[in-house]
C-alpha atoms as a PDB file:
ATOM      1  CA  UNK A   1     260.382  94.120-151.468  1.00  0.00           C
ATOM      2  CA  UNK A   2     261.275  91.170-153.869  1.00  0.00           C
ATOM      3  CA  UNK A   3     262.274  92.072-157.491  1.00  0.00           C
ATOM      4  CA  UNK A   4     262.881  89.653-160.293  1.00  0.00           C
ATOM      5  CA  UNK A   5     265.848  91.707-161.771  1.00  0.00           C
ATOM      6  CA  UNK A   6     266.061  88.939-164.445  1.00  0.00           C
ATOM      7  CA  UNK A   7     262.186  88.749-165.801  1.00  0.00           C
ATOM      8  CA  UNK A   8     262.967  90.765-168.746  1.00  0.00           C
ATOM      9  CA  UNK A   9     265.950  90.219-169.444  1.00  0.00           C
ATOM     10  CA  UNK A  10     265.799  88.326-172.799  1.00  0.00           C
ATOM     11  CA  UNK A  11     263.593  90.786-174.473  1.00  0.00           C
ATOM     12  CA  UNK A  12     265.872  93.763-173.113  1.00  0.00           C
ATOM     13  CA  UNK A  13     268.738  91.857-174.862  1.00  0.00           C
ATOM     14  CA  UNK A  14     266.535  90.882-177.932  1.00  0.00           C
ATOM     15  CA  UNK A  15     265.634  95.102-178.699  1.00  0.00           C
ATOM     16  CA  UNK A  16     269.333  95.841-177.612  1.00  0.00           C
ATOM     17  CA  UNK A  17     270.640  93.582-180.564  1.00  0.00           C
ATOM     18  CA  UNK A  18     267.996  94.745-182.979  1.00  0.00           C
ATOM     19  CA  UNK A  19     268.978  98.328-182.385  1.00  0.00           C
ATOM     20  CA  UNK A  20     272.427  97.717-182.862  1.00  0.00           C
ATOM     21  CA  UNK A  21     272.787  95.336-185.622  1.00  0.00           C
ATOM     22  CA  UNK A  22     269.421  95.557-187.529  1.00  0.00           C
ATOM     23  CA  UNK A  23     269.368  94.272-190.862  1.00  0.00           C
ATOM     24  CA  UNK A  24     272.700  92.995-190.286  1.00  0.00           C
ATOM     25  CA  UNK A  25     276.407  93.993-189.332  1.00  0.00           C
ATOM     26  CA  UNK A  26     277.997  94.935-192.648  1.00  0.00           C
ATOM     27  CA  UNK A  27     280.697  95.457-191.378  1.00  0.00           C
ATOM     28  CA  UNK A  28     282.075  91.966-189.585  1.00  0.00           C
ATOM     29  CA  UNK A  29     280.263  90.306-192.833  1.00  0.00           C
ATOM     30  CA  UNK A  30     283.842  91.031-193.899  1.00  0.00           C
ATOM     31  CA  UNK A  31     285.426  88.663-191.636  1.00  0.00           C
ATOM     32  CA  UNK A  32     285.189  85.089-192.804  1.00  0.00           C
ATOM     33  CA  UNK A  33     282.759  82.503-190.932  1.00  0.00           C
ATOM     34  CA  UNK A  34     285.236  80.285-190.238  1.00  0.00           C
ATOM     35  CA  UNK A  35     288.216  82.865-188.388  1.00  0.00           C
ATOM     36  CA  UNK A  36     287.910  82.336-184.934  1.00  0.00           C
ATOM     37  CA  UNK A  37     289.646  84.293-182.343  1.00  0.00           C
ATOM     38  CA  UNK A  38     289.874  84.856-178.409  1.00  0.00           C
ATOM     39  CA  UNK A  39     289.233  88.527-177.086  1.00  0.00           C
ATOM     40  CA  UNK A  40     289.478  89.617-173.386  1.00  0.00           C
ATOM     41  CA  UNK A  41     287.792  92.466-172.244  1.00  0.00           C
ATOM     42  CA  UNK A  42     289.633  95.001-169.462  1.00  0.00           C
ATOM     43  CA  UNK A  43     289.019  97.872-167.401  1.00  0.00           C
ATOM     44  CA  UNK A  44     290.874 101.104-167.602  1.00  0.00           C
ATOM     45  CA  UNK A  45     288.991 102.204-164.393  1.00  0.00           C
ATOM     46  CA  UNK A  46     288.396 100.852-160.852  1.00  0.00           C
ATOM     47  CA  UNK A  47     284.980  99.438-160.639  1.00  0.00           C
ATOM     48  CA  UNK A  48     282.506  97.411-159.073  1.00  0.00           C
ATOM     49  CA  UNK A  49     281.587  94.699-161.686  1.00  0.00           C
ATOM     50  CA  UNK A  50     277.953  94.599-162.729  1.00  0.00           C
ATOM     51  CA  UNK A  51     276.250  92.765-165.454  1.00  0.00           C
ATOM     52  CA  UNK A  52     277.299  89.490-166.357  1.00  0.00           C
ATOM     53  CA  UNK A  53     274.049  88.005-166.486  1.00  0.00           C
ATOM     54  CA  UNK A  54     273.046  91.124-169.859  1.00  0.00           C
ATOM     55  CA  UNK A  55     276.599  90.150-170.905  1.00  0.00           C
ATOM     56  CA  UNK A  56     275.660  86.241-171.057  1.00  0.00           C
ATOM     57  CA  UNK A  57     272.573  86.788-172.618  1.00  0.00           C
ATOM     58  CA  UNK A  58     273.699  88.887-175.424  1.00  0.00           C
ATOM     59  CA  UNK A  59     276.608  86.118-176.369  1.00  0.00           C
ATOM     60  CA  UNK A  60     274.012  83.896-175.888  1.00  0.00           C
ATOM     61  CA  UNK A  61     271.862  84.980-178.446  1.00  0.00           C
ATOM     62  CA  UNK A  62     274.056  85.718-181.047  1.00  0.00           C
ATOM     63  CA  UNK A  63     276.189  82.386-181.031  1.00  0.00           C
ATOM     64  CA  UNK A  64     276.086  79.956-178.627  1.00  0.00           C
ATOM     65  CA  UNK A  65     279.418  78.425-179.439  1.00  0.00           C
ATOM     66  CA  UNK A  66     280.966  81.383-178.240  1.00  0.00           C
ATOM     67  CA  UNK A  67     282.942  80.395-174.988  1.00  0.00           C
ATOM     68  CA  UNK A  68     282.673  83.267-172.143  1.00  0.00           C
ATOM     69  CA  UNK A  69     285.361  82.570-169.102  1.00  0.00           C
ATOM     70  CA  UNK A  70     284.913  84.911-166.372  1.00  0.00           C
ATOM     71  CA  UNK A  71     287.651  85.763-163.997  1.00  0.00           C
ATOM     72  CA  UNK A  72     285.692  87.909-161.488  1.00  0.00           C
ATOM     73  CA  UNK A  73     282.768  87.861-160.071  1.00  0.00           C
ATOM     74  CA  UNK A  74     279.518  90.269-159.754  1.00  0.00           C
ATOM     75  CA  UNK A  75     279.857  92.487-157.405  1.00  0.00           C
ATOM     76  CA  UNK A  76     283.736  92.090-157.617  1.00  0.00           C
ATOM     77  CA  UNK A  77     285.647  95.703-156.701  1.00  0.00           C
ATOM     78  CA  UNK A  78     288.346  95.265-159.966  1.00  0.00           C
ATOM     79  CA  UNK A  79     291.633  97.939-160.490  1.00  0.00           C
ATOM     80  CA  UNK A  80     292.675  99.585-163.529  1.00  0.00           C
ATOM     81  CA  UNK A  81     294.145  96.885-166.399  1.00  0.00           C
ATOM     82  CA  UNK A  82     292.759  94.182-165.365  1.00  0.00           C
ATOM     83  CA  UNK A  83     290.822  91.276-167.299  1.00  0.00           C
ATOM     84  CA  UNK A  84     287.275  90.844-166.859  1.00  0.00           C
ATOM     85  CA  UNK A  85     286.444  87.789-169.072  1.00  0.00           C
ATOM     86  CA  UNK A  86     287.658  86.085-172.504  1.00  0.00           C
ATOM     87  CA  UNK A  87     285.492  85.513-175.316  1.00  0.00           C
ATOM     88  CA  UNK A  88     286.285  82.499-177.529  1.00  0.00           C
ATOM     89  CA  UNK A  89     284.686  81.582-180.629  1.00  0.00           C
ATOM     90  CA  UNK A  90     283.716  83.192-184.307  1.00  0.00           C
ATOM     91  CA  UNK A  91     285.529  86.633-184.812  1.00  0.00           C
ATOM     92  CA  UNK A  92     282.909  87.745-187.227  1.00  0.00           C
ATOM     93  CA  UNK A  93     279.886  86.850-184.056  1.00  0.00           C
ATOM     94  CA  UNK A  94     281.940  88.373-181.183  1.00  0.00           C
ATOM     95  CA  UNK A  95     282.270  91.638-182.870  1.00  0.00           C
ATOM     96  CA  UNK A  96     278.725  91.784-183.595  1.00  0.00           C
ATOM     97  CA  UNK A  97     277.980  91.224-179.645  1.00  0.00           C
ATOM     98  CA  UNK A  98     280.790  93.617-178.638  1.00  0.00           C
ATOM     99  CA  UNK A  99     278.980  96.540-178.212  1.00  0.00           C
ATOM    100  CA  UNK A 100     276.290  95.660-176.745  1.00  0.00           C
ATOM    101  CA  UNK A 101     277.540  93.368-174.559  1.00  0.00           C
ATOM    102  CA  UNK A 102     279.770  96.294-173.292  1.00  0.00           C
ATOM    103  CA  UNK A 103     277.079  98.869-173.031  1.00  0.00           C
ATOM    104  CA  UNK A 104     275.538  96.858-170.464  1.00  0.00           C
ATOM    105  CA  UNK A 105     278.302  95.905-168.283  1.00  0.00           C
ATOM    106  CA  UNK A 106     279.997  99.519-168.724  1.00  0.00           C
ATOM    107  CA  UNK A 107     276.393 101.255-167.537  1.00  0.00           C
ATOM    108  CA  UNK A 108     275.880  98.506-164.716  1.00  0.00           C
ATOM    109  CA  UNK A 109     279.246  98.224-163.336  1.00  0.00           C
ATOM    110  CA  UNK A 110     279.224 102.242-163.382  1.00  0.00           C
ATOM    111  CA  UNK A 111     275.460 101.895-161.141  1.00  0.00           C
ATOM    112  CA  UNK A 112     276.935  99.454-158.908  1.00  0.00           C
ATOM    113  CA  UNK A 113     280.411 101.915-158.387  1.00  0.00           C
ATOM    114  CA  UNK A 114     278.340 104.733-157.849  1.00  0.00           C
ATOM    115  CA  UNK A 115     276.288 103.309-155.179  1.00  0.00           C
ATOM    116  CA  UNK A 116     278.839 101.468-153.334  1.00  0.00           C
ATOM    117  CA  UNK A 117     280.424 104.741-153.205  1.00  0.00           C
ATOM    118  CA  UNK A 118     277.885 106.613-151.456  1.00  0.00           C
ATOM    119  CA  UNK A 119     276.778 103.240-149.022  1.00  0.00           C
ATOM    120  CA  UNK A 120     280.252 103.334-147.979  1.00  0.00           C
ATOM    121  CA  UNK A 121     279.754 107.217-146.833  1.00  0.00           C
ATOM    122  CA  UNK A 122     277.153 106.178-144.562  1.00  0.00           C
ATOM    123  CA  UNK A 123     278.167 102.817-143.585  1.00  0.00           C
ATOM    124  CA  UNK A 124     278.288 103.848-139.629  1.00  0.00           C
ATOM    125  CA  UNK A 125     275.409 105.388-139.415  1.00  0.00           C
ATOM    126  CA  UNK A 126     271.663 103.467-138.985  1.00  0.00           C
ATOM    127  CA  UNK A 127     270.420 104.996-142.449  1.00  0.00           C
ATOM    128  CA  UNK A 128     269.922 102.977-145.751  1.00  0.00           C
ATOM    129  CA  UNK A 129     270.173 104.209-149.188  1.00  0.00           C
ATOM    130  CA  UNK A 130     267.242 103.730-151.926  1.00  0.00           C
ATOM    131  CA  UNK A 131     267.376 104.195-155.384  1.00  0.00           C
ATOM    132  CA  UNK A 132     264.371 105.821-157.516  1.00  0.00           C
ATOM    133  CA  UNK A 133     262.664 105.735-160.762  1.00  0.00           C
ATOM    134  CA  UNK A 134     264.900 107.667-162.362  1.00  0.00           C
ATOM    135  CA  UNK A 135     266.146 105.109-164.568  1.00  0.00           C
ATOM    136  CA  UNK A 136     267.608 104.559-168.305  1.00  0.00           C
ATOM    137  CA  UNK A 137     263.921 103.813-169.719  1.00  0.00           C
ATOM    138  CA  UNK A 138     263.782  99.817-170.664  1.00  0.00           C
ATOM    139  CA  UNK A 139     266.577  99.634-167.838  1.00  0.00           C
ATOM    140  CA  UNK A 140     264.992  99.890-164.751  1.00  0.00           C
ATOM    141  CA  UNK A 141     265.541  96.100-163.557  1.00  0.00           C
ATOM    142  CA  UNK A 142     268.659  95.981-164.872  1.00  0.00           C
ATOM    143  CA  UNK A 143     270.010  99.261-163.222  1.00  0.00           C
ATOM    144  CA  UNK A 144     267.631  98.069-160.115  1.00  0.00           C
ATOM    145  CA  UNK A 145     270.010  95.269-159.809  1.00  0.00           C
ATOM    146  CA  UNK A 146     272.906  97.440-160.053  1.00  0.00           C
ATOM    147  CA  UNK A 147     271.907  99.154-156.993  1.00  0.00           C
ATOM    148  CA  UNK A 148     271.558  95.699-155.449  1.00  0.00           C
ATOM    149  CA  UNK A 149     274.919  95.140-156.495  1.00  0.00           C
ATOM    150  CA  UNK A 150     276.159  98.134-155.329  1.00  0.00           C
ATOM    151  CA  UNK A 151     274.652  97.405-151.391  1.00  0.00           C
ATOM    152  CA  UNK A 152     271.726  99.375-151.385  1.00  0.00           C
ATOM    153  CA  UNK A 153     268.305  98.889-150.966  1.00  0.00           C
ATOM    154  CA  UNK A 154     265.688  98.816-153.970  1.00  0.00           C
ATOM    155  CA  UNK A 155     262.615 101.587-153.809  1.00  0.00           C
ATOM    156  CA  UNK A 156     258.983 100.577-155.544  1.00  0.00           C
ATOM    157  CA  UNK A 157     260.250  98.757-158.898  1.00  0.00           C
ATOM    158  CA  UNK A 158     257.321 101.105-160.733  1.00  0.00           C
ATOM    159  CA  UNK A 159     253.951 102.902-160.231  1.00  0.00           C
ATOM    160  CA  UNK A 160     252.126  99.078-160.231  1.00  0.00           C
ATOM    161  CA  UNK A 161     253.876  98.055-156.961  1.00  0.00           C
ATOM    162  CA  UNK A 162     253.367 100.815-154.365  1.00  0.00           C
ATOM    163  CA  UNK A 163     251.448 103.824-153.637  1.00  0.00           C
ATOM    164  CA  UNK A 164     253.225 106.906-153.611  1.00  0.00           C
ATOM    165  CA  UNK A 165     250.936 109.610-152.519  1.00  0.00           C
ATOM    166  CA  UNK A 166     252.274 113.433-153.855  1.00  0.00           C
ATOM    167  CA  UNK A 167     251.286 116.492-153.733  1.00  0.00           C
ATOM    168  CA  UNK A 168     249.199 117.036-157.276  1.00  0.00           C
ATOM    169  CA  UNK A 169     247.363 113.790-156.032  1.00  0.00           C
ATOM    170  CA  UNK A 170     246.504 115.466-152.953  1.00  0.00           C
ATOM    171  CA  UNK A 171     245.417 119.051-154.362  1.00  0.00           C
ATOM    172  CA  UNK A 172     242.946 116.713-156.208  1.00  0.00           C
ATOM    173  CA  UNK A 173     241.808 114.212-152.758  1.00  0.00           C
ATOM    174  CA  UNK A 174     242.746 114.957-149.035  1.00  0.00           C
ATOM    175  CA  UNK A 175     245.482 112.911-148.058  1.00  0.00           C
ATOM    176  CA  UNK A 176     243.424 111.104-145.197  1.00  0.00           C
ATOM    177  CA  UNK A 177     240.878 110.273-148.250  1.00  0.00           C
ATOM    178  CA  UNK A 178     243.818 109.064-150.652  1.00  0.00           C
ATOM    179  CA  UNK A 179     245.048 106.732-147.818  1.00  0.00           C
ATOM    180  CA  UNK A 180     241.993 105.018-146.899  1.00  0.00           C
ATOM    181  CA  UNK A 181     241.404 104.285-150.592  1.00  0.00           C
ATOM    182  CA  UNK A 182     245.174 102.878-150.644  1.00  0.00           C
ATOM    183  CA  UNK A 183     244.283 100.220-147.927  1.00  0.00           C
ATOM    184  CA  UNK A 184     241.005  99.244-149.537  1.00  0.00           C
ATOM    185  CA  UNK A 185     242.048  99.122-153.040  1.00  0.00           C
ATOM    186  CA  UNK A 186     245.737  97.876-153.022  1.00  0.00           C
ATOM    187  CA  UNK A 187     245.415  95.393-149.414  1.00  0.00           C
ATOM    188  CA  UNK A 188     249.164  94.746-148.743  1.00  0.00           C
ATOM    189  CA  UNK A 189     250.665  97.354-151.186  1.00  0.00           C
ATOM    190  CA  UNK A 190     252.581  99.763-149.601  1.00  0.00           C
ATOM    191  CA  UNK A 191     251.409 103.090-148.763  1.00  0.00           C
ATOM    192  CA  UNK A 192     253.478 106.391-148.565  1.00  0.00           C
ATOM    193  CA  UNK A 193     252.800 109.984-148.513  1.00  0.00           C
ATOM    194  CA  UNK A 194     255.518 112.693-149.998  1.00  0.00           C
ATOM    195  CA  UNK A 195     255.131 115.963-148.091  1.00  0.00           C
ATOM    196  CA  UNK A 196     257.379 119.289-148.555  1.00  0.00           C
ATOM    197  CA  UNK A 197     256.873 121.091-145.369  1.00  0.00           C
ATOM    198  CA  UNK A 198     256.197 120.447-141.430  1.00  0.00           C
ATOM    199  CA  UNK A 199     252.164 121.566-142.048  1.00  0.00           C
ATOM    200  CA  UNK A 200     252.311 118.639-144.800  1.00  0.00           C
ATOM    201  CA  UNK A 201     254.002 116.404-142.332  1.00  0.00           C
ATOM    202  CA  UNK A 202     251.220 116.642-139.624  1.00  0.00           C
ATOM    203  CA  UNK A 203     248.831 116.533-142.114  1.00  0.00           C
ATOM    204  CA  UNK A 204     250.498 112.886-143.315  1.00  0.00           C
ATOM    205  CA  UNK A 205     251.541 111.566-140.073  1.00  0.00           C
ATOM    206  CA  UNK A 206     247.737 111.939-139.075  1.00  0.00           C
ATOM    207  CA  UNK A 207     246.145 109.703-142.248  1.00  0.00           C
ATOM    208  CA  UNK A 208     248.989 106.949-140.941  1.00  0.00           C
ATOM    209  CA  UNK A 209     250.278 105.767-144.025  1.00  0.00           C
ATOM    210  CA  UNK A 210     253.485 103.204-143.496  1.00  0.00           C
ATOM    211  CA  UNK A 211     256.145 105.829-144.705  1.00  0.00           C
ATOM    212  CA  UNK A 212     256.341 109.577-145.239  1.00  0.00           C
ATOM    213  CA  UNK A 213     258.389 110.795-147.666  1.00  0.00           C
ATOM    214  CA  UNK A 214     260.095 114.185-146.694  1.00  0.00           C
ATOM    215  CA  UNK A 215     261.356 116.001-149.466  1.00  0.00           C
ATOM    216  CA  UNK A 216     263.694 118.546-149.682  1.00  0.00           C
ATOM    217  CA  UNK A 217     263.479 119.005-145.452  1.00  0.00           C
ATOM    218  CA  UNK A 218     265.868 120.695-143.469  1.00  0.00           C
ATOM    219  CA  UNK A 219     268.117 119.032-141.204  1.00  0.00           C
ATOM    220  CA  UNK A 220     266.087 121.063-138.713  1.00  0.00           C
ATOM    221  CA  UNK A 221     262.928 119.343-140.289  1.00  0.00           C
ATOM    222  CA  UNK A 222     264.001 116.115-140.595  1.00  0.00           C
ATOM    223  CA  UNK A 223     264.966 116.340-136.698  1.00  0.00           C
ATOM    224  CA  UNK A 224     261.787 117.565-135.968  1.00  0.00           C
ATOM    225  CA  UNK A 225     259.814 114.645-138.212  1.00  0.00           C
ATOM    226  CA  UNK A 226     261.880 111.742-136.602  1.00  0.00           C
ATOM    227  CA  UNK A 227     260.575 113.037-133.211  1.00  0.00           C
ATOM    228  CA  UNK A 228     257.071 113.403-134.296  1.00  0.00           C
ATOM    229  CA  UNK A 229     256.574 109.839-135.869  1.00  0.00           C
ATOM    230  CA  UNK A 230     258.398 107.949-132.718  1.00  0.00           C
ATOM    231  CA  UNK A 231     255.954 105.891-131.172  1.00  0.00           C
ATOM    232  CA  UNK A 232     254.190 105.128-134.413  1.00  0.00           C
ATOM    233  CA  UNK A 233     254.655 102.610-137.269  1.00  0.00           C
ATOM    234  CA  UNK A 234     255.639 105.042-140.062  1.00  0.00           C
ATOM    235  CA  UNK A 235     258.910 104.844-141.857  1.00  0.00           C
ATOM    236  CA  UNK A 236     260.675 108.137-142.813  1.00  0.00           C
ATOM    237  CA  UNK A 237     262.070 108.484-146.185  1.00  0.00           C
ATOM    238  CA  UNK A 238     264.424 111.348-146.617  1.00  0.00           C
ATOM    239  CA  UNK A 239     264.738 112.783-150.468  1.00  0.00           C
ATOM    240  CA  UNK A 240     266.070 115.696-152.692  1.00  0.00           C
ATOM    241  CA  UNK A 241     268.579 118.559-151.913  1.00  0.00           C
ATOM    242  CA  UNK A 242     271.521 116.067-151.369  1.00  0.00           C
ATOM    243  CA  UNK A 243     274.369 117.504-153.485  1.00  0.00           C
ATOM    244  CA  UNK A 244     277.787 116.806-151.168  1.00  0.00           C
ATOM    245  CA  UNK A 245     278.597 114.021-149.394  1.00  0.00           C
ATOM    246  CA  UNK A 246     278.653 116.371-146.374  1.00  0.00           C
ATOM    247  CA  UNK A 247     274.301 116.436-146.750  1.00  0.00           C
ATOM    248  CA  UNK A 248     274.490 113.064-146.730  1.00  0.00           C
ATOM    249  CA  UNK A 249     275.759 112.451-143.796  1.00  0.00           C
ATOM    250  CA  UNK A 250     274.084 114.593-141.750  1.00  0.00           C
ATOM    251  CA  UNK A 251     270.909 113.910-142.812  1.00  0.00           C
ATOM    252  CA  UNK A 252     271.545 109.774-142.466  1.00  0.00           C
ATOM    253  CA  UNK A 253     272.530 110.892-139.034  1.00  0.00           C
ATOM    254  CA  UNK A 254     268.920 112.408-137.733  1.00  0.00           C
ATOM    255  CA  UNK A 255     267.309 108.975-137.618  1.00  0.00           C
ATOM    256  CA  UNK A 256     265.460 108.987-141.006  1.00  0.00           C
ATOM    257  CA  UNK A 257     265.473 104.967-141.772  1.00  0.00           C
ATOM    258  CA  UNK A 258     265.780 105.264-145.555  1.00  0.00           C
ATOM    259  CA  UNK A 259     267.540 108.329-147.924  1.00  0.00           C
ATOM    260  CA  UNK A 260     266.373 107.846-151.669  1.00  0.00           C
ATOM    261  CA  UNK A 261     268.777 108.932-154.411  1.00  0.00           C
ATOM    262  CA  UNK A 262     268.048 109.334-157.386  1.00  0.00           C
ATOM    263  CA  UNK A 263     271.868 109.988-158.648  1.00  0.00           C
ATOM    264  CA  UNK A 264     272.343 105.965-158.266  1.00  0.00           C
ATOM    265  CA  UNK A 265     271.051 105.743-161.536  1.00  0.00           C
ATOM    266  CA  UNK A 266     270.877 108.619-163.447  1.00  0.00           C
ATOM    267  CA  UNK A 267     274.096 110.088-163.126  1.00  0.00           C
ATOM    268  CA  UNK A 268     276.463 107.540-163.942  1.00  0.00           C
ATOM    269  CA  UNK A 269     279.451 107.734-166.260  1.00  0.00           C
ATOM    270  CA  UNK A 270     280.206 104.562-168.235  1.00  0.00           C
ATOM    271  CA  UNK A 271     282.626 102.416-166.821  1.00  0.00           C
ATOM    272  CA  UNK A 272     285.595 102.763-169.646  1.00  0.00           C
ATOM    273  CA  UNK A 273     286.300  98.467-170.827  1.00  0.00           C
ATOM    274  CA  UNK A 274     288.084  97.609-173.608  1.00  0.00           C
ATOM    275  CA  UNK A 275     287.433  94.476-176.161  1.00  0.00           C
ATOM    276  CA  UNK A 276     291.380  93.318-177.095  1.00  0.00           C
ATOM    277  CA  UNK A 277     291.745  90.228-179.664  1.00  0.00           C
ATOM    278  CA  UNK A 278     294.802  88.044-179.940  1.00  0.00           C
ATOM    279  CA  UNK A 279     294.833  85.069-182.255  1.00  0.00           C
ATOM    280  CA  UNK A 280     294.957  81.865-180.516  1.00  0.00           C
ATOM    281  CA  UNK A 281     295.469  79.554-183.274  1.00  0.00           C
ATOM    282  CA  UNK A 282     291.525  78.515-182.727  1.00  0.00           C
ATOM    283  CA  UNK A 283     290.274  76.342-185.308  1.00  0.00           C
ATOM    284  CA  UNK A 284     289.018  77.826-188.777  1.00  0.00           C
END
């Protein structure tokens, strides 16, 4: 699946700023137009870098003149003190953008950590890791690309690119029924049925979607569901119950082909930057 992480990306940055600065930033109206200064911006915590493209956009939209030099790039594993980028330009217009621009790369970078950490549990084993829809609402594609980032793999970007087939739908329509419609109505959309028990499972497996969700399985379950769809085309999803990093491997080790989580995005802790200004001696 393809996702244009950047589509939205100038009106995400356009409601950011308006949040944040509104009717105007009384507060760095104190600074005179014409002091410039440089600021670098650090990390007091290891991290995977994420989110220079939100961090571009938000200088880019406040000043233009303001001179960004990176010195890392996305996706870059960084230590403890050091420098992401400099900052160059109007004091008063860098400390409007400050926030913001750090919100984004502190939330992104701390995505992209969290997910490299738990692809790197699994790394030797056949399993991939998906993220979900449990996003930061108006964040999805940006914390979808975080995931990217971070190595995984990207789920259905929302409920307009996929068919995701759970159980309330089915109480409503037989699964079979809700399948057939799928491939009639959505030609080339994916298909995939969530089931919560081995009855659900043969129930899905027969109405041959292209994956089956199992959520909340037992190992003993998800054993049992890997040997039931060989020979066929179905992909098996493996979801919920995944609390140690213990779970996780053993249930990328049963032959499942994906494990969604939704923690990639929704349990993330800021990644802790810093904005420090020194005066260069810039003009004004």
């Amino acid at each position: 699946m393809t996702i244009d992480f950047f589509s939205g990306i100038e009106a995400s940055v356009v409601a950011a700023l308006a949040e944040d600065i509104g009717a105007g930033d009384l507060t760095a109206s104190l600074i005179p137009e014409t002091r410039h200064l440089s600021a670098s911006v650090i990390t007091r915590q290891e991290a995977i870098v994420c989110g220079r493209p939100w961090v571009d956009e938000v200088f880019q939209q406040i000043d233009r003149e303001i001179q960004l030099e990176w010195l890392v790039t996305e996706g870059e594993s960084v230590a403890v003190g050091d420098t992401l980028f400099f900052a160059r330009g109007s004091a008063r217009n860098i400390l409007t953008a400050e926030r913001t621009a750090l919100n984004y790369l502190q939330l992104l970078s701390a995505t992209a950590t969290r997910t490299r950490y738990f692809v790197a549990l699994i790394e030797d084993l056949p399993a991939q890791l998906l993220d979900t829809r449990k996003t930061i609402p108006g964040l999805r594609l940006a914390q979808k690309y975080a995931v990217h980032i971070g190595a995984a793999q990207n789920h259905r970007t929302g409920l307009f690119d996929a068919f995701l087939i759970k159980e309330n739908h089915i109480k409503a329509v037989p699964v079979t029924q809700l399948v057939a419609l799928a491939r009639a109505r959505g030609p080339g959309a994916r298909v995939e049925v969530e089931v919560e028990n081995p009855a659900e499972l043969r129930a899905a497996i027969a109405a041959a979607p292209d994956w089956i969700m199992l959520d909340n399985f037992t190992i003993d379950d998800i054993h049992l569901a890997v040997k039931q769809v060989q020979g066929t085309d179905i992909t098996l999803e493996a979801s919920g119950g995944i609390d140690t990093p213990e779970q996780l491997r053993e249930i990328a080790a049963t032959g499942v082909h994906f494990i969604s989580l939704g923690t990639l995005t929704k349990d993330c802790e800021a990644i802790d930057l810093s904005m420090q200004f020194k005066d260069e001696g810039l003009p004004g």
